[in-house]
N, C-alpha and C. Protein backbone atom coordinates (compact mmCIF):
# COMPACT_ATOMS: atom_id res chain seq x y z
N UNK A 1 98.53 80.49 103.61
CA UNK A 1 98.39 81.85 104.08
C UNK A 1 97.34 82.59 103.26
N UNK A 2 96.57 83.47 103.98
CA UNK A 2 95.79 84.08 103.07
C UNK A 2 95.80 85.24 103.07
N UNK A 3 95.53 85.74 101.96
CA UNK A 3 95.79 87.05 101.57
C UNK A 3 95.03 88.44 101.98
N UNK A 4 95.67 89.68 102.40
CA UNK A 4 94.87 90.85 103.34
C UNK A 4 94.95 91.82 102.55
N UNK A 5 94.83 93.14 103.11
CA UNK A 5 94.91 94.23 102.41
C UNK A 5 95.60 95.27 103.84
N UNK A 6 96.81 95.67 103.57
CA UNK A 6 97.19 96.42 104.91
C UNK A 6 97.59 98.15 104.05
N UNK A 7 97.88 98.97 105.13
CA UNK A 7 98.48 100.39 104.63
C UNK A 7 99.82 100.70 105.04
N UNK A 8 100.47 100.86 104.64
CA UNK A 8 101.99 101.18 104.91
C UNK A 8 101.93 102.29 106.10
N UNK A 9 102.04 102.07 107.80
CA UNK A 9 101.75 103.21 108.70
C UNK A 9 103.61 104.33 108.93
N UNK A 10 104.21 103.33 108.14
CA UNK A 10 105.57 103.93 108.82
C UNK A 10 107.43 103.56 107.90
N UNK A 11 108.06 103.93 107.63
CA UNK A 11 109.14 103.16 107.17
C UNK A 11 110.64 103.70 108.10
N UNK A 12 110.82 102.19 108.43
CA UNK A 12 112.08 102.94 109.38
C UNK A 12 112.85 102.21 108.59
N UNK A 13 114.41 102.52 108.27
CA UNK A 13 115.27 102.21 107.69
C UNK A 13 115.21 101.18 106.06
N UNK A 14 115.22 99.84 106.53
CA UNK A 14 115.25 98.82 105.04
C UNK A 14 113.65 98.21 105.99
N UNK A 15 112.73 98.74 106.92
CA UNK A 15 111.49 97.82 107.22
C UNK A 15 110.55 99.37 107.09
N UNK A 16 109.35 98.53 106.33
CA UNK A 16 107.87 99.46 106.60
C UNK A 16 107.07 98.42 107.55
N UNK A 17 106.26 99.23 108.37
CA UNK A 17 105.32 99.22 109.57
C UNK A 17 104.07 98.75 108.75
N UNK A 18 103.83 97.62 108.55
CA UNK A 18 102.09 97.28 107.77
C UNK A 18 100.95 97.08 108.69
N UNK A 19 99.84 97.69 108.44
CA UNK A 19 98.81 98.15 109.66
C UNK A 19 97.20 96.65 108.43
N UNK A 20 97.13 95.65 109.19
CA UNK A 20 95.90 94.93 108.88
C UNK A 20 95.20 95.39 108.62
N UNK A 21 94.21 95.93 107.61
CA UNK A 21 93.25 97.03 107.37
C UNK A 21 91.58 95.82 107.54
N UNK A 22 92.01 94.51 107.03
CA UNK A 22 90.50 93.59 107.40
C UNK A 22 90.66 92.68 108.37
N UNK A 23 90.68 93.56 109.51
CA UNK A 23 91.23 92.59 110.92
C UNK A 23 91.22 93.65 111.98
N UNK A 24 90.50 93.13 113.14
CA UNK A 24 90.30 94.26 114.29
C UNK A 24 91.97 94.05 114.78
N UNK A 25 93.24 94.10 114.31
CA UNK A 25 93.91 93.80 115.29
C UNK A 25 95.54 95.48 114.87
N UNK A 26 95.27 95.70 116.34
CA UNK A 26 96.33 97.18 116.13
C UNK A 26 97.73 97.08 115.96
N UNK A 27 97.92 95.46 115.85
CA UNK A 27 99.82 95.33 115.62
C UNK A 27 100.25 95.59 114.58
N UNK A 28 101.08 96.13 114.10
CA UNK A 28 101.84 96.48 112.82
C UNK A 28 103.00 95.32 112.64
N UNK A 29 102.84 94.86 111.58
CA UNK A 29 103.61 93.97 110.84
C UNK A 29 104.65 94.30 110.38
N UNK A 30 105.81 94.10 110.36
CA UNK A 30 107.42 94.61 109.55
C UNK A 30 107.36 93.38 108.37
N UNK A 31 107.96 94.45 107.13
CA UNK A 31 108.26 93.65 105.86
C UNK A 31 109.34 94.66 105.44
N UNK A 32 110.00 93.64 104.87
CA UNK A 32 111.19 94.43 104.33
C UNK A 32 110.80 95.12 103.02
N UNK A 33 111.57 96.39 102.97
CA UNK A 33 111.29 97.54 102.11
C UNK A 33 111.32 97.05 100.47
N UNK A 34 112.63 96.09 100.64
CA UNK A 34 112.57 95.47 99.11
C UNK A 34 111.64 94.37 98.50
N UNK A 35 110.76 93.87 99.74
CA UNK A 35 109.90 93.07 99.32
C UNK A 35 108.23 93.64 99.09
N UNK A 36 108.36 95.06 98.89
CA UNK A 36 106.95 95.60 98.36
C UNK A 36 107.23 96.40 97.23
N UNK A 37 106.04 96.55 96.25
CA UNK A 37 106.27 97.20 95.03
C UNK A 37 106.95 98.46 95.26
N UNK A 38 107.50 98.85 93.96
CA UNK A 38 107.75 99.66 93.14
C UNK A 38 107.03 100.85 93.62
N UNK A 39 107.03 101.91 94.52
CA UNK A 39 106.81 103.35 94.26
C UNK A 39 105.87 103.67 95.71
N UNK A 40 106.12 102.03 96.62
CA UNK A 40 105.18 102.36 97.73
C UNK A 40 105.89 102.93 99.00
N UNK A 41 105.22 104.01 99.43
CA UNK A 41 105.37 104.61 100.36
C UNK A 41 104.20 104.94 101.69
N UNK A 42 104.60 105.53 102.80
CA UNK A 42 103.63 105.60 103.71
C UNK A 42 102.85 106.18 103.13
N UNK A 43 101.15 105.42 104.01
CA UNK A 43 100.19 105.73 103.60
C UNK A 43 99.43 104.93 101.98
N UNK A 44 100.62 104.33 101.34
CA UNK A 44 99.87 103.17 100.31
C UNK A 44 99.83 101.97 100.98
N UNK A 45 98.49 101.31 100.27
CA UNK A 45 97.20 100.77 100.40
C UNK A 45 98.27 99.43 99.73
N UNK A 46 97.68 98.40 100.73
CA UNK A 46 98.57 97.01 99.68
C UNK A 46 97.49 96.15 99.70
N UNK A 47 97.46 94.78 98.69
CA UNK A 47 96.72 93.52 99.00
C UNK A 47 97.69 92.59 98.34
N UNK A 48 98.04 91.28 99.26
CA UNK A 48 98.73 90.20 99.45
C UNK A 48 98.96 90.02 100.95
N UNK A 49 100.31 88.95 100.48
CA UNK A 49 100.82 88.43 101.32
C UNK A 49 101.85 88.36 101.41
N UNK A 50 102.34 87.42 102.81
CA UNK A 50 104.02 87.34 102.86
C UNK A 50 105.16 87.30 101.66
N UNK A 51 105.90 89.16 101.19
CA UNK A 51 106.59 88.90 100.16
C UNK A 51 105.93 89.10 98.48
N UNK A 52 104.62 88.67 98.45
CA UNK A 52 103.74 89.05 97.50
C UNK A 52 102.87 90.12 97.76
N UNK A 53 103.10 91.34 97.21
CA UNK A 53 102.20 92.55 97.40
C UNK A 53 101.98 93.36 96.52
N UNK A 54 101.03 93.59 96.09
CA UNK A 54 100.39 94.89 95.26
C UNK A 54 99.89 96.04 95.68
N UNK A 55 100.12 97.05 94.91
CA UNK A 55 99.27 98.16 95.41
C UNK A 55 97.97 98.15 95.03
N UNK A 56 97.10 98.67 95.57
CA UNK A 56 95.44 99.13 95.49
C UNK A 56 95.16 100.39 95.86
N UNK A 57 94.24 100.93 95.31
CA UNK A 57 93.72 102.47 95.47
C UNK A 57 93.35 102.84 96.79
């Protein structure tokens, strides 16, 4: 798998809405809330992958 950079568009319950930011494509991805860092909320910027994610500026 290789690794992207998406933005958090939404959080409904224990899932956030991840929007592909290097990819023409408009589907939003669900990841569970406990599997992204520490302090992210809509509108932060991630780079990884499935389960592995960091924030970026």
């Amino acid at each position: 798998m290789e690794m992207h950079d998406y933005i958090i568009e939404d959080i409904q319950g224990d899932y956030a809405q991840l929007k592909q930011l290097d990819a023409d494509n408009p589907e939003l991805f669900p990841v569970a809330v406990a599997l992204l860092p520490f302090g992210s909320d809509v509108g932060t910027k991630l780079h990884g992958m499935m389960g592995m994610f960091e924030i970026i500026e």
